[in-house]
C-alpha atoms as a PDB file:
ATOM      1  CA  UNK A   1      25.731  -6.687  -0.828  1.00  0.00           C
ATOM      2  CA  UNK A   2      23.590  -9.368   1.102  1.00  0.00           C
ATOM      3  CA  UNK A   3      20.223  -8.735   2.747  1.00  0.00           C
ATOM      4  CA  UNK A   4      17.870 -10.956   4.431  1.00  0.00           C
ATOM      5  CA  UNK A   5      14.678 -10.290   4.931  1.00  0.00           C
ATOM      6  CA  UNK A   6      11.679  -9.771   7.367  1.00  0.00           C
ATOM      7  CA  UNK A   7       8.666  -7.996   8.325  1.00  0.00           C
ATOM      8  CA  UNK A   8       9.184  -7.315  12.101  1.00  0.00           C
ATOM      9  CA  UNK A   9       9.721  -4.840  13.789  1.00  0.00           C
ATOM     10  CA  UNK A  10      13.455  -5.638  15.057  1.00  0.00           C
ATOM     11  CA  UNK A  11      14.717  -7.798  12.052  1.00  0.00           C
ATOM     12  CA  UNK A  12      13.257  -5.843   8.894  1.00  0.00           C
ATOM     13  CA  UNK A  13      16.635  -6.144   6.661  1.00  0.00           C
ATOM     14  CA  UNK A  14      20.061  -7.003   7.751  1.00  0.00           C
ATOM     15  CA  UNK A  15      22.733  -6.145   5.249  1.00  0.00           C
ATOM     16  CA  UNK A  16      26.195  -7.995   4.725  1.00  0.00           C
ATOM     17  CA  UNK A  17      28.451  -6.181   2.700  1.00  0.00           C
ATOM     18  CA  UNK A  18      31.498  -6.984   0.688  1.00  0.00           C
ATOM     19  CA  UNK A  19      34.119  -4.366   0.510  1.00  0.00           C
ATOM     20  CA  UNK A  20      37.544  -4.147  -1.407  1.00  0.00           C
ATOM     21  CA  UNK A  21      39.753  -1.711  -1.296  1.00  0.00           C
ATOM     22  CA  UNK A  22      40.461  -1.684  -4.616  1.00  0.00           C
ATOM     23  CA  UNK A  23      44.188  -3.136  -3.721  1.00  0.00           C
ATOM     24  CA  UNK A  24      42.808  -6.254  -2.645  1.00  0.00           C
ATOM     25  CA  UNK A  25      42.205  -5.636   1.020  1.00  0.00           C
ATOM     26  CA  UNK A  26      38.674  -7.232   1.646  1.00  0.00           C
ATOM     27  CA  UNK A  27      36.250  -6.467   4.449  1.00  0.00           C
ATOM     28  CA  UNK A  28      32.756  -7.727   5.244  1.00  0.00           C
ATOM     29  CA  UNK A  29      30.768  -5.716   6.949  1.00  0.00           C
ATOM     30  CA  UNK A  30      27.536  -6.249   8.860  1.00  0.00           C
ATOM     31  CA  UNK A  31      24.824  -4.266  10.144  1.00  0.00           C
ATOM     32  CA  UNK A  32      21.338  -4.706  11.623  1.00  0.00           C
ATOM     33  CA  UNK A  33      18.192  -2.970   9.491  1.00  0.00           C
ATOM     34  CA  UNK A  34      15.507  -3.072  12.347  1.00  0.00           C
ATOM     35  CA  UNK A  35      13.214  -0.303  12.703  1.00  0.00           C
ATOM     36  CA  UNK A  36      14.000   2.704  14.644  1.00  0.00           C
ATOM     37  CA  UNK A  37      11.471   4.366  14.538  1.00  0.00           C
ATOM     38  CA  UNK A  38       7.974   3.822  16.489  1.00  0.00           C
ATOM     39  CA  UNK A  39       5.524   4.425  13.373  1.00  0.00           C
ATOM     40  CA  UNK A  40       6.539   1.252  11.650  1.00  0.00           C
ATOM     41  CA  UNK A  41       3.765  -1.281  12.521  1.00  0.00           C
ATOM     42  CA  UNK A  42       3.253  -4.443  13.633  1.00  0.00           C
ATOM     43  CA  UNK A  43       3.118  -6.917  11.000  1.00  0.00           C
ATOM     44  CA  UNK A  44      -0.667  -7.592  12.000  1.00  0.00           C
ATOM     45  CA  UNK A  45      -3.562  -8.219   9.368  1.00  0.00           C
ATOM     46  CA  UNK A  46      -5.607  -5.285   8.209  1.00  0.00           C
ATOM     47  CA  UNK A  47      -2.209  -3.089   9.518  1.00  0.00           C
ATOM     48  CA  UNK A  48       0.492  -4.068   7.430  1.00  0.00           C
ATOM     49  CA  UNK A  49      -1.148  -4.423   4.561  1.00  0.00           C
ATOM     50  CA  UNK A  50      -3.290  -2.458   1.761  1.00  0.00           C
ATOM     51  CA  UNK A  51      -4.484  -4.053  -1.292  1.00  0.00           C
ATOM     52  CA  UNK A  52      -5.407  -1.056  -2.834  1.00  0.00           C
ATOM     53  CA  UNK A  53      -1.407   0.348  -2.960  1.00  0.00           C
ATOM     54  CA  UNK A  54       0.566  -0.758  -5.722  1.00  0.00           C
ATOM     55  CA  UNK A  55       3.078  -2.337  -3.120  1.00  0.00           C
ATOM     56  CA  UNK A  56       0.486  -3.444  -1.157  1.00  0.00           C
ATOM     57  CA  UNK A  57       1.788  -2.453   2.054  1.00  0.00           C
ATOM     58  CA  UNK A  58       0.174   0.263   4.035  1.00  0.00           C
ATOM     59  CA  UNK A  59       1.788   3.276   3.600  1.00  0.00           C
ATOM     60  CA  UNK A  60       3.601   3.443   6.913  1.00  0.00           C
ATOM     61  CA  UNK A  61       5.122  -0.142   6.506  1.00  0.00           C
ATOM     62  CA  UNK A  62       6.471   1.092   3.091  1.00  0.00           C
ATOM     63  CA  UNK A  63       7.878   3.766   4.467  1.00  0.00           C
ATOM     64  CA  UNK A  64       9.349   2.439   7.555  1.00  0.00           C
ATOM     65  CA  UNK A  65      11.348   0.053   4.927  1.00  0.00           C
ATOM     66  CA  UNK A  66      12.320   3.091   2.615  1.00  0.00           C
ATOM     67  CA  UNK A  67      13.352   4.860   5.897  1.00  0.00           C
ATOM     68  CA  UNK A  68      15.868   1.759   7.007  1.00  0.00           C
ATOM     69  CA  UNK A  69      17.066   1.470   3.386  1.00  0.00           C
ATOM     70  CA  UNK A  70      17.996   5.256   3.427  1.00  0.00           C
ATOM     71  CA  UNK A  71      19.655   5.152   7.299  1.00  0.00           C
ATOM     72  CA  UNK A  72      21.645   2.194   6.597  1.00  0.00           C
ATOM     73  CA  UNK A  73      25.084   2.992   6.796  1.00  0.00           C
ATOM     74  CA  UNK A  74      25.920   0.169   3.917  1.00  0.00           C
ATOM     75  CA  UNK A  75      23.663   0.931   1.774  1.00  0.00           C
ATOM     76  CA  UNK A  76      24.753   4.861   1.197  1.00  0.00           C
ATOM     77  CA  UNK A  77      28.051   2.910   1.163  1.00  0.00           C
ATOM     78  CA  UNK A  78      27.131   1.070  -1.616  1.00  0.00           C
ATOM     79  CA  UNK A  79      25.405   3.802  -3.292  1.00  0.00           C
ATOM     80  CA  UNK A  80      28.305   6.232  -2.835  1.00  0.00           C
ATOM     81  CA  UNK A  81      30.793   3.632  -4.482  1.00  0.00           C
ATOM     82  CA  UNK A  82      28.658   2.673  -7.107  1.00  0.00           C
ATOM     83  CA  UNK A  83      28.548   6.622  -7.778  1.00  0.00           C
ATOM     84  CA  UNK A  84      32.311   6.718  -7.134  1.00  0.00           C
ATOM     85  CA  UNK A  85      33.234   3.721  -9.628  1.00  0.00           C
ATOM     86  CA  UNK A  86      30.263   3.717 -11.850  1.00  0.00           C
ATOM     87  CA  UNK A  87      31.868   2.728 -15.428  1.00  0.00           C
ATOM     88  CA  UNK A  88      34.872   0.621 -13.958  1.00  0.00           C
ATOM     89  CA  UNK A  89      33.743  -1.763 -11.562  1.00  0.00           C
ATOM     90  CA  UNK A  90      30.440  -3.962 -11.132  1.00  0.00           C
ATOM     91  CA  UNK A  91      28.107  -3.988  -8.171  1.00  0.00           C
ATOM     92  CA  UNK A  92      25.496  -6.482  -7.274  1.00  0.00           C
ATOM     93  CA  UNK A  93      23.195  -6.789  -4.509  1.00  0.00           C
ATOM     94  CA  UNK A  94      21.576  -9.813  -3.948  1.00  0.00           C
ATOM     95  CA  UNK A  95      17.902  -9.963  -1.805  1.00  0.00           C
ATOM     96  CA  UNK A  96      16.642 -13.142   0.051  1.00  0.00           C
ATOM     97  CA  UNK A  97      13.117 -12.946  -1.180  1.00  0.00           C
ATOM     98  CA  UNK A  98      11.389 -13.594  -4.474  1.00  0.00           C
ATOM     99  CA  UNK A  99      11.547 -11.247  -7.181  1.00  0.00           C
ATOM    100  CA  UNK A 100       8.914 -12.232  -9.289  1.00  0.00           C
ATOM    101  CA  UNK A 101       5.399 -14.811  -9.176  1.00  0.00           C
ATOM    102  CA  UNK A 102       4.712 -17.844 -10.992  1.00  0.00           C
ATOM    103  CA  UNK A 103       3.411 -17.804 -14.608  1.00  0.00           C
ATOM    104  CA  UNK A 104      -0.295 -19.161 -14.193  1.00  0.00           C
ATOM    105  CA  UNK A 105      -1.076 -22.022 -14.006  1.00  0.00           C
ATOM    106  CA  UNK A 106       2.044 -23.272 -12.291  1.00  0.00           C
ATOM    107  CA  UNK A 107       1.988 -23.001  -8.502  1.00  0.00           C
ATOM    108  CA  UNK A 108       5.575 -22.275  -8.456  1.00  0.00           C
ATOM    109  CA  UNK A 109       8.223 -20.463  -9.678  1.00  0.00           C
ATOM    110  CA  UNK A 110      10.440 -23.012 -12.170  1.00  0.00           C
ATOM    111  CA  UNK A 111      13.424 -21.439  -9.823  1.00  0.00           C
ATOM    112  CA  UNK A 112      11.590 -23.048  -7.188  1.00  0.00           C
ATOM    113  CA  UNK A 113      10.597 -26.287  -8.944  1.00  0.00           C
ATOM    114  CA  UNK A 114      14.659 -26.885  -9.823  1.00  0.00           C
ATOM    115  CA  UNK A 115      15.790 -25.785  -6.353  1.00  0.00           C
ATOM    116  CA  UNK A 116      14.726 -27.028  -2.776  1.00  0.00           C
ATOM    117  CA  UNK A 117      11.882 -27.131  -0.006  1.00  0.00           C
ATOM    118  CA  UNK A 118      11.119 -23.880   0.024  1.00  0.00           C
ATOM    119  CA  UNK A 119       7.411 -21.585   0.549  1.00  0.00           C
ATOM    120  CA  UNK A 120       6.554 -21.575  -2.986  1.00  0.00           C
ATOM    121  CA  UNK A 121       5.644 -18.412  -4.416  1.00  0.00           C
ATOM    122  CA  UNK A 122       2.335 -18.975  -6.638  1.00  0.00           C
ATOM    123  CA  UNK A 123       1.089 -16.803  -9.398  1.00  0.00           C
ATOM    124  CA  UNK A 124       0.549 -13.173  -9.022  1.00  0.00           C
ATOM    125  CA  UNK A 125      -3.483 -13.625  -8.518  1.00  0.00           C
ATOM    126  CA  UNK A 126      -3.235 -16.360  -6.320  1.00  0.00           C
ATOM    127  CA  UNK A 127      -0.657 -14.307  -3.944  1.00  0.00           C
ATOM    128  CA  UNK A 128      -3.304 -11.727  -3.984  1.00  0.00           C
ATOM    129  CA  UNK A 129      -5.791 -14.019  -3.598  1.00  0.00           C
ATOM    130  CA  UNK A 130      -4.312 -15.853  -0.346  1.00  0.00           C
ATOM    131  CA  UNK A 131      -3.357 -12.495   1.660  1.00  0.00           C
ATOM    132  CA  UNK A 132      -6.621 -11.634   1.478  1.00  0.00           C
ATOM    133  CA  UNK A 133      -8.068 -14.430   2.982  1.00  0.00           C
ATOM    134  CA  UNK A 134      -5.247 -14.794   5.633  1.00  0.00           C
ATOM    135  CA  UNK A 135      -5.559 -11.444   6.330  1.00  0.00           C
ATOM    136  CA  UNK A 136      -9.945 -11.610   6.662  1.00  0.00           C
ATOM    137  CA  UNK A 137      -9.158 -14.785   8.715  1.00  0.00           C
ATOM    138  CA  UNK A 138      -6.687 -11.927  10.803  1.00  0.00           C
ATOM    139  CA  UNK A 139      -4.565 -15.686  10.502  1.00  0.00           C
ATOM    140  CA  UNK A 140      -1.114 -13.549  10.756  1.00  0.00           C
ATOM    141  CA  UNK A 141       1.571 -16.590  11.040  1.00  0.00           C
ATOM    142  CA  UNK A 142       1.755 -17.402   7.341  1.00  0.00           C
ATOM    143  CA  UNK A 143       1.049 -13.659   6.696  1.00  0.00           C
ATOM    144  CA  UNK A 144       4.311 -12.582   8.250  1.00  0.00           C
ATOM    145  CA  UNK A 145       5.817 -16.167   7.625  1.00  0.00           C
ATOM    146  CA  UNK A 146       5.634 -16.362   3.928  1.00  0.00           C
ATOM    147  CA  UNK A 147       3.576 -13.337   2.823  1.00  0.00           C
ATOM    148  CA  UNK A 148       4.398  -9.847   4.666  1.00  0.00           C
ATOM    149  CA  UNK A 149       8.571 -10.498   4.080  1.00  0.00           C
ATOM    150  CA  UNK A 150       7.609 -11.376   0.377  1.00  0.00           C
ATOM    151  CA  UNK A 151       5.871  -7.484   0.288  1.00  0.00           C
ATOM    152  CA  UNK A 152       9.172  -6.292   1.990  1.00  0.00           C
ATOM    153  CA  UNK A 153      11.558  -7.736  -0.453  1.00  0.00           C
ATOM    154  CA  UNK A 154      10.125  -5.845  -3.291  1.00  0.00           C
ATOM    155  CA  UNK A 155      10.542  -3.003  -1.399  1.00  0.00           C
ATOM    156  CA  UNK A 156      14.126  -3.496  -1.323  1.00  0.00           C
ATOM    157  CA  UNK A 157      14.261  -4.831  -5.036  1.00  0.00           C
ATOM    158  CA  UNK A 158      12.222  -1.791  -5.861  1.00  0.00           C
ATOM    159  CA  UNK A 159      14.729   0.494  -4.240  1.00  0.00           C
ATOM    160  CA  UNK A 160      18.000  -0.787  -5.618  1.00  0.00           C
ATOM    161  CA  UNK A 161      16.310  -0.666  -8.761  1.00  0.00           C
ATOM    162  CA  UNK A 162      15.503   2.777  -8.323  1.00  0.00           C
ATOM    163  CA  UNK A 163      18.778   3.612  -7.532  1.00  0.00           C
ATOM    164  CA  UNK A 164      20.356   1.779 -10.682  1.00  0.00           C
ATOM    165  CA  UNK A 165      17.773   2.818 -12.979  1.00  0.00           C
ATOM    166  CA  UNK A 166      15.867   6.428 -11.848  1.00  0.00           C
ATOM    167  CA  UNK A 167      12.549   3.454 -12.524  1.00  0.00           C
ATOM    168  CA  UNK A 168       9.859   5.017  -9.766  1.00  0.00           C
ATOM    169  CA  UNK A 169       9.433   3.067  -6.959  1.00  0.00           C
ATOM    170  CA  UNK A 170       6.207   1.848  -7.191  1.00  0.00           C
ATOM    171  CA  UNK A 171       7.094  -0.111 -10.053  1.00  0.00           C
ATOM    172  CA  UNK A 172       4.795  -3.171 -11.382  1.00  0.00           C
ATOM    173  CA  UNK A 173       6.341  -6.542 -10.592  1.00  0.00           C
ATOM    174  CA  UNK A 174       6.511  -7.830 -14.054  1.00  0.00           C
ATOM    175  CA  UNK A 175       9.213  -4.688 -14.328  1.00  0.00           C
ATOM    176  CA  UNK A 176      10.568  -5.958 -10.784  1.00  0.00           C
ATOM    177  CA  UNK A 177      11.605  -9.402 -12.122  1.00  0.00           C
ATOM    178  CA  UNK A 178      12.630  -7.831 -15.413  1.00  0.00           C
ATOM    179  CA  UNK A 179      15.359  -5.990 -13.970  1.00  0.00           C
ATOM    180  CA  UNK A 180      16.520  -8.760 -11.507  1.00  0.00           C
ATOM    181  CA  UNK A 181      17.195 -10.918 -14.608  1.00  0.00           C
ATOM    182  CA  UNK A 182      19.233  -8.335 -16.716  1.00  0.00           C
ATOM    183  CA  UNK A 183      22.356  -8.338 -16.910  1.00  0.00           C
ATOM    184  CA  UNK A 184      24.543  -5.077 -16.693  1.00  0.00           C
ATOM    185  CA  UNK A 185      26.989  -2.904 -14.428  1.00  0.00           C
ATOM    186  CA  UNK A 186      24.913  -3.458 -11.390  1.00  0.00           C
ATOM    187  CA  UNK A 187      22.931  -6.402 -11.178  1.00  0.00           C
ATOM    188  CA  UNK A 188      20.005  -7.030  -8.271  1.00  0.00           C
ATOM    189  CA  UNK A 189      19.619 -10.515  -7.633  1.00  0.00           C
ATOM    190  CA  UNK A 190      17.517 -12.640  -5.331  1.00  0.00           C
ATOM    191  CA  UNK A 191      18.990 -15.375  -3.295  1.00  0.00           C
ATOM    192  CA  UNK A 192      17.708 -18.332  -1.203  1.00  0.00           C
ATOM    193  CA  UNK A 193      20.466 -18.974   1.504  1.00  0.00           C
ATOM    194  CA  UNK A 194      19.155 -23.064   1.900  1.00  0.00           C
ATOM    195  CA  UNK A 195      20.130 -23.383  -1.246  1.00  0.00           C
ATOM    196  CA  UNK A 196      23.360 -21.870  -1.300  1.00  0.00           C
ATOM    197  CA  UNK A 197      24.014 -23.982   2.053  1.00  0.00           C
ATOM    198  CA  UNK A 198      23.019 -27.077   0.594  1.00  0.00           C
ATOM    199  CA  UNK A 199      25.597 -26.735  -1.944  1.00  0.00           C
ATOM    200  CA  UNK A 200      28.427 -26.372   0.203  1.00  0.00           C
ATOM    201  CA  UNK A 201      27.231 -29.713   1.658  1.00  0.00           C
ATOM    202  CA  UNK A 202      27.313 -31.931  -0.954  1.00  0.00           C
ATOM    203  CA  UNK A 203      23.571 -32.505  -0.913  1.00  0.00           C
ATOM    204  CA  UNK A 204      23.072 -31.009  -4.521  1.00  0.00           C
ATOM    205  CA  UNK A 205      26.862 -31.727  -5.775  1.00  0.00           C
ATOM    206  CA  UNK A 206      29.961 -29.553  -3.855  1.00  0.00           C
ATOM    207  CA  UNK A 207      31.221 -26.161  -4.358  1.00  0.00           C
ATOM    208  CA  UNK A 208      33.518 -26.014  -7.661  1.00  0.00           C
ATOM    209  CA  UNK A 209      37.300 -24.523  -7.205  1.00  0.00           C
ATOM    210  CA  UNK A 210      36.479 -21.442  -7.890  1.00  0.00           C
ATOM    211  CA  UNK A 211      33.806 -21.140  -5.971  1.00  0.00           C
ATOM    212  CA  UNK A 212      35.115 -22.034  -2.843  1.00  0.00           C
ATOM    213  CA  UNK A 213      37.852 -20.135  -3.514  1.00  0.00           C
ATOM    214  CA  UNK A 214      35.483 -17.326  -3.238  1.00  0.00           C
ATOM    215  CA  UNK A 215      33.693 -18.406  -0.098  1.00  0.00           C
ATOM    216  CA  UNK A 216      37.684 -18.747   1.187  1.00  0.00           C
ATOM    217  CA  UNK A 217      38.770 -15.257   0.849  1.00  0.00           C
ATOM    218  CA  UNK A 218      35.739 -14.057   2.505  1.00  0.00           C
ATOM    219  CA  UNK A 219      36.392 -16.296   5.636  1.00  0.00           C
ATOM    220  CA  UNK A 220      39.854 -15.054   5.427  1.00  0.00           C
ATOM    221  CA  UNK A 221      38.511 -11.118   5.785  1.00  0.00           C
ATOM    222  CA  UNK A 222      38.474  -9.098   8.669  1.00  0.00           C
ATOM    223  CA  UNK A 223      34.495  -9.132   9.279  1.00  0.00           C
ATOM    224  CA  UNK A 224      33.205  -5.998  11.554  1.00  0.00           C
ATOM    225  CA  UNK A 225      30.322  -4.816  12.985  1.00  0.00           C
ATOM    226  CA  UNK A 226      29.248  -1.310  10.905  1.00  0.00           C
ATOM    227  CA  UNK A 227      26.660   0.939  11.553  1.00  0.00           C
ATOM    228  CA  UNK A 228      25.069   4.426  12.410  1.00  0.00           C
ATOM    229  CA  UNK A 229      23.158   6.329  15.132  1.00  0.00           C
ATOM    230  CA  UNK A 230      19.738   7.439  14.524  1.00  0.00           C
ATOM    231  CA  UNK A 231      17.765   8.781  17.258  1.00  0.00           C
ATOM    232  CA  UNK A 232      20.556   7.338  19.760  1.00  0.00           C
ATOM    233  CA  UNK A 233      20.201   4.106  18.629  1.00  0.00           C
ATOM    234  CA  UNK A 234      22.986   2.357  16.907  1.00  0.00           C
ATOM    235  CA  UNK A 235      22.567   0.015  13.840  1.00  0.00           C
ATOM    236  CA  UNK A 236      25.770  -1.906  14.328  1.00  0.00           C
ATOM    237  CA  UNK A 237      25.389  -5.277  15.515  1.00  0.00           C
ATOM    238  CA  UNK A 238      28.113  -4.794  18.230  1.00  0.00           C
ATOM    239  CA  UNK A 239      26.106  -7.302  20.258  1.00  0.00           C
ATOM    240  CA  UNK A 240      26.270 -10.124  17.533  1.00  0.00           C
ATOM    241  CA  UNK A 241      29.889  -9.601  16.009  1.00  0.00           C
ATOM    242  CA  UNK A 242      31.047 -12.408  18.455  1.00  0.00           C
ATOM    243  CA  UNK A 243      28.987 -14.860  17.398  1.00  0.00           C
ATOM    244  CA  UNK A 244      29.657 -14.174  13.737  1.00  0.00           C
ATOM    245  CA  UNK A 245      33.526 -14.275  14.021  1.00  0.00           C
ATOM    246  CA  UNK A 246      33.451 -17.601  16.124  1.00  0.00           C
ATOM    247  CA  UNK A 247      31.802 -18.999  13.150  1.00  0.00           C
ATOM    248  CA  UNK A 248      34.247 -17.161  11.245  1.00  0.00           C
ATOM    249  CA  UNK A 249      36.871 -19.257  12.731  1.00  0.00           C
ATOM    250  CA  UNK A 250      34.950 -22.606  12.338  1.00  0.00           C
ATOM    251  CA  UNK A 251      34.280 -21.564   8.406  1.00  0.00           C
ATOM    252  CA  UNK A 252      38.187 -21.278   8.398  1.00  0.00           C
ATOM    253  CA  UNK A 253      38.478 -24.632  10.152  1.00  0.00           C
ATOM    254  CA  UNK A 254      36.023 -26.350   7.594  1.00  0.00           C
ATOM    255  CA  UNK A 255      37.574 -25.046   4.675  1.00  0.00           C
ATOM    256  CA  UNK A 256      41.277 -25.752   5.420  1.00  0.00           C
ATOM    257  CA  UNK A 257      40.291 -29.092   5.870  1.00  0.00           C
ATOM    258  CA  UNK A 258      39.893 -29.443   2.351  1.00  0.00           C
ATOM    259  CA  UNK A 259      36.456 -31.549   1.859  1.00  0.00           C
ATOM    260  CA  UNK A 260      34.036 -31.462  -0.051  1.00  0.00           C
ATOM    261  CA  UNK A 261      31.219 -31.046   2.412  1.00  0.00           C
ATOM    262  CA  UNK A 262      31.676 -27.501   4.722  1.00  0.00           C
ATOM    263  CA  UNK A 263      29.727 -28.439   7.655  1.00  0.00           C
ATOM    264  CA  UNK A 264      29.542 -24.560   9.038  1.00  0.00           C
ATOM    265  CA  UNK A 265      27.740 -23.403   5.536  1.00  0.00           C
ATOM    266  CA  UNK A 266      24.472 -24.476   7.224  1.00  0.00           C
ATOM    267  CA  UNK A 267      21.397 -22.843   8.457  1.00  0.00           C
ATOM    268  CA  UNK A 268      21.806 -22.004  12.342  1.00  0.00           C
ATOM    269  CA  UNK A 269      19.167 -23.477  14.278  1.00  0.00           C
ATOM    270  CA  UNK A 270      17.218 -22.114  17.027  1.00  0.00           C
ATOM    271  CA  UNK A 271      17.128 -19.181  15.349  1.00  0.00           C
ATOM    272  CA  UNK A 272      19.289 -16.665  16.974  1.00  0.00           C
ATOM    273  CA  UNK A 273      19.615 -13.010  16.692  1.00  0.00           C
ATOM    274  CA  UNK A 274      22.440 -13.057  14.619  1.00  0.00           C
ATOM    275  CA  UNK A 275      21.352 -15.993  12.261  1.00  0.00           C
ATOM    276  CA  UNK A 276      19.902 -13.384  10.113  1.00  0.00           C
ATOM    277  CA  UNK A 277      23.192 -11.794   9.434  1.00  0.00           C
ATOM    278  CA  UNK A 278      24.732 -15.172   8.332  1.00  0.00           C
ATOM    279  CA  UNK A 279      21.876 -15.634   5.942  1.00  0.00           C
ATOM    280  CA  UNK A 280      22.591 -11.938   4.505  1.00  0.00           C
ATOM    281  CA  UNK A 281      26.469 -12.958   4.404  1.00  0.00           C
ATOM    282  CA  UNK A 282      25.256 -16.215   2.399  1.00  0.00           C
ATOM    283  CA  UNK A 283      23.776 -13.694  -0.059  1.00  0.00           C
ATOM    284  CA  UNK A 284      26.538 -11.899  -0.668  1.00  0.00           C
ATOM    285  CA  UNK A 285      28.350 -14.598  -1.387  1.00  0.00           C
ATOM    286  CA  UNK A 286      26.476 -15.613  -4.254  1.00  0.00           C
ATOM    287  CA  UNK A 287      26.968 -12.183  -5.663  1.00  0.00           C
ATOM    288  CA  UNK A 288      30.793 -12.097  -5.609  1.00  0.00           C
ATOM    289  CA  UNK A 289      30.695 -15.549  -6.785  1.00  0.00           C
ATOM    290  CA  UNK A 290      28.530 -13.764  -9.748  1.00  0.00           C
ATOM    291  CA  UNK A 291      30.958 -11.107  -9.979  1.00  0.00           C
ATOM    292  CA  UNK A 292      33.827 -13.904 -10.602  1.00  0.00           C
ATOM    293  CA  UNK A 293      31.990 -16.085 -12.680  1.00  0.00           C
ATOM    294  CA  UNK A 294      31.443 -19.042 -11.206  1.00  0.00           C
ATOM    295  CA  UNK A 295      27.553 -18.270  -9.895  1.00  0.00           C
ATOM    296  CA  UNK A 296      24.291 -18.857 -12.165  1.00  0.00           C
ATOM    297  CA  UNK A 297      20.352 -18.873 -11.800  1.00  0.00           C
ATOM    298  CA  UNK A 298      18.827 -22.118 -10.623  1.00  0.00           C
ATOM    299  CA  UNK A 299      16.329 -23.322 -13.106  1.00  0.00           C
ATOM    300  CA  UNK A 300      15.688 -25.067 -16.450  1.00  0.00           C
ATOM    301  CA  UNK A 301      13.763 -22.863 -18.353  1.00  0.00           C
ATOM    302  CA  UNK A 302      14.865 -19.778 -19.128  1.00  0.00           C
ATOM    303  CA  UNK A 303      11.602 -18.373 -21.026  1.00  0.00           C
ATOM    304  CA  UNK A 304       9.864 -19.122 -17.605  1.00  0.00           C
ATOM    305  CA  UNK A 305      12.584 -17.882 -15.462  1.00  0.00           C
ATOM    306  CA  UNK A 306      12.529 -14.742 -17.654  1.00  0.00           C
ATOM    307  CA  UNK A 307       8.964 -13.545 -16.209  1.00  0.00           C
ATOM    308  CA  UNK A 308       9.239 -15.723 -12.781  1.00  0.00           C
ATOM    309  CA  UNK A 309      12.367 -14.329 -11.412  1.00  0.00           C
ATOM    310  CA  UNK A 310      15.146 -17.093 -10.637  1.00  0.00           C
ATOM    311  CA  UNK A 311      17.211 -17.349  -7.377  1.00  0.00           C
ATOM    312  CA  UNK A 312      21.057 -17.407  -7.699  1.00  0.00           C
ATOM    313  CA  UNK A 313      23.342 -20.141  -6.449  1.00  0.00           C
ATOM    314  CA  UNK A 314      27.276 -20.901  -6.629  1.00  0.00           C
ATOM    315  CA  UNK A 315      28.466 -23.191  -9.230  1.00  0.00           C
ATOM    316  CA  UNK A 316      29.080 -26.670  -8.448  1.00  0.00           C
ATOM    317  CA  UNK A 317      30.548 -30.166  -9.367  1.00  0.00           C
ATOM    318  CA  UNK A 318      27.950 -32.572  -9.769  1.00  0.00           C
END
C-alpha cells in the first residue's frame, strides 16, 4: 500500500494499492481519501490544530482522518488480507510523510541529510516550536505546506500501527518512529516519492535489475479505479483513471526502451488532480521493492536513523 498525503479538505490521503492474487495475477488499485464529510475543517490556524492533544490536531481534524482511514475501501482491503494471510505472507504500507523528528541539535533528519531537497523536518521542540508561531502569525501556507500534512501522516502511521500492533492511537512519536523502523510481518514505512523518482533518472545512480524489474510488472498490471459510496459520494477516482493509465502506457514505453534513465518516473508538474495518486503509486513501489529485496532506508547512520525515522528508496547501481 501507497499513500500520499495532505491536509485539505479534497486530497487528505490517496491510497495506491498492490494486489496479487496469490497466483500471480497483479492489480493496482487506486482510490481518492478526500473528506466526505462536512465536519472536517479547513486546514486554517487556531482550527486545525491543538497543542494541547497528543496528536496535536483538533479533535475533529483527527477524526475526519480516522473516519477516511476506516471508509477507504483499500484499506479494509488491506486489513482483511492481512487478517486473511497473517502468518504466510508480508504486508507493508508505506506513508509519504515523516515518521519521526530530528535528534537535537541537528535540524534534520540524517534520512534527510543523505537524501534530496526536501522540507526538512527539525527536532521535535523546534516543530512545536514553529507551528506555534505560524499558527499566532495565522501564516497558514507553510502550516498546511510543510506542517498540517506532517500532523496527518502520523495519523496514518498511528493507525496502521494500531492495526499491526493493538498500540493505542495516540501513541508518542518516539514509539511512532520505533515501529516504522522494525522489521517484521507487516512493516509501515515512510516514503519520499522525489526521491524514489530521482532514482529512476539516473540523478542519484539508476534503478538496479531487480528493481526495475519490480517497477516493470507493476506497469504491466491492469491498474483500476476502486472505491466506495459514503453518503452518495463515491471514493473511486473514476474521473482520474485516464490520466493514470496514459501514463501507464508511457511507463511501458520508457521501460521497454531499456535505459537507464525512465523519463515518466518524474514528479508531474502543474500539479493535477491525479498527481497525488502517482505519488501514492511511487510509494507502493518502494514497498514491493522491500518485499523483494532490493529496497533499503536512505541514510548513513543507523543509531540516528533509529530515533529519526528514515525514508525508503529502491536499490540502485551507482
Amino acid at each position: 500500500m501507497g499513500i500520499d498525503v495532505g491536509s485539505s479538505r479534497r486530497k487528505v490521503f490517496n491510497f495506491c494499492l498492490v494486489h496479487s492474487d496469490g497466483a500471480g495475477a497483479v492489480e493496482v488499485r487506486f482510490e481518492r481519501g478526500g473528506a466526505r464529510d462536512r465536519t472536517y475543517p479547513p486546514s486554517n490556524a487556531g482550527v486545525f490544530e491543538d497543542l494541547t492533544r497528543a496528536t496535536w490536531l483538533s479533535a475533529t481534524a483527527e477524526a475526519g482522518a480516522i473516519q477516511i482511514l476506516d471508509q477507504s475501501a483499500l484499506t479494509q482491503l488491506w486489513i482483511e488480507e492481512r487478517a486473511r494471510w497473517s502468518g504466510g505472507c508480508d504486508f507493508g504500507v508505506c506513508i509519504d510523510a515523516p515518521s519521526g523528528f530530528a535528534v537535537p541539535p541537528h535540524h534534520q533528519r540524517e534520512t534527510e541529510a543523505q537524501g534530496f531537497a526536501n522540507f526538512p523536518t527539525p527536532s521535535l521542540p523546534a516543530f512545536l516550536r514553529q507551528v506555534s508561531d505560524y499558527s499566532n502569525a495565522h501564516n497558514n501556507t507553510p502550516l498546511r505546506q510543510r506542517y498540517f500534512w506532517k500532523l496527518i501522516g502520523l495519523v496514518a502511521f498511528r493507525y496502521f500501527i494500531h492495526v499491526a500492533t493493538g498500540v493505542p492511537l495516540d501513541m508518542p512519536p518516539a514509539e511512532v518512529t520505533t515501529a516504522c523502523m522494525a522489521f517484521g510481518q507487516t512493516r509501515i514505512r515512510e516514503g519520499f516519492p522525489s526521491d524514489t523518482y530521482q532514482r529512476a533518472n539516473g540523478n542519484h545512480g539508476v534503478l538496479a535489475p531487480d528493481a526495475r524489474a519490480v517497477l516493470s510488472c507493476l506497469a504491466h498490471a491492469g491498474w483500476v479505479a476502486y472505491g466506495n459510496i459514503f453518503k452518495d459520494l463515491n471514493s473511486a477516482p473514476n474521473r482520474r483513471i485516464s490520466a493514470l493509465l496514459a501514463h501507464q502506457h508511457h511507463l511501458r514505453q520508457d521501460l521497454a526502451e531499456g535505459a537507464d534513465r525512465i523519463p515518466t518516473m518524474q514528479r508531474v508538474g502543474g500539479d493535477p488532480a491525479w498527481a497525488d495518486l502517482w505519488d501514492a503509486f511511487a510509494c507502493a513501489f518502494v514497498a514491493c521493492c522491500e518485499f523483494q529485496g532490493c529496497g533499503g532506508f536512505v541514510g548513513l547512520d543507523e543509531a540516528r536513523m533509529g530515533l529519526e525515522g528514515a525514508f525508503l528508496k529502491p536499490t540502485e547501481v551507482r
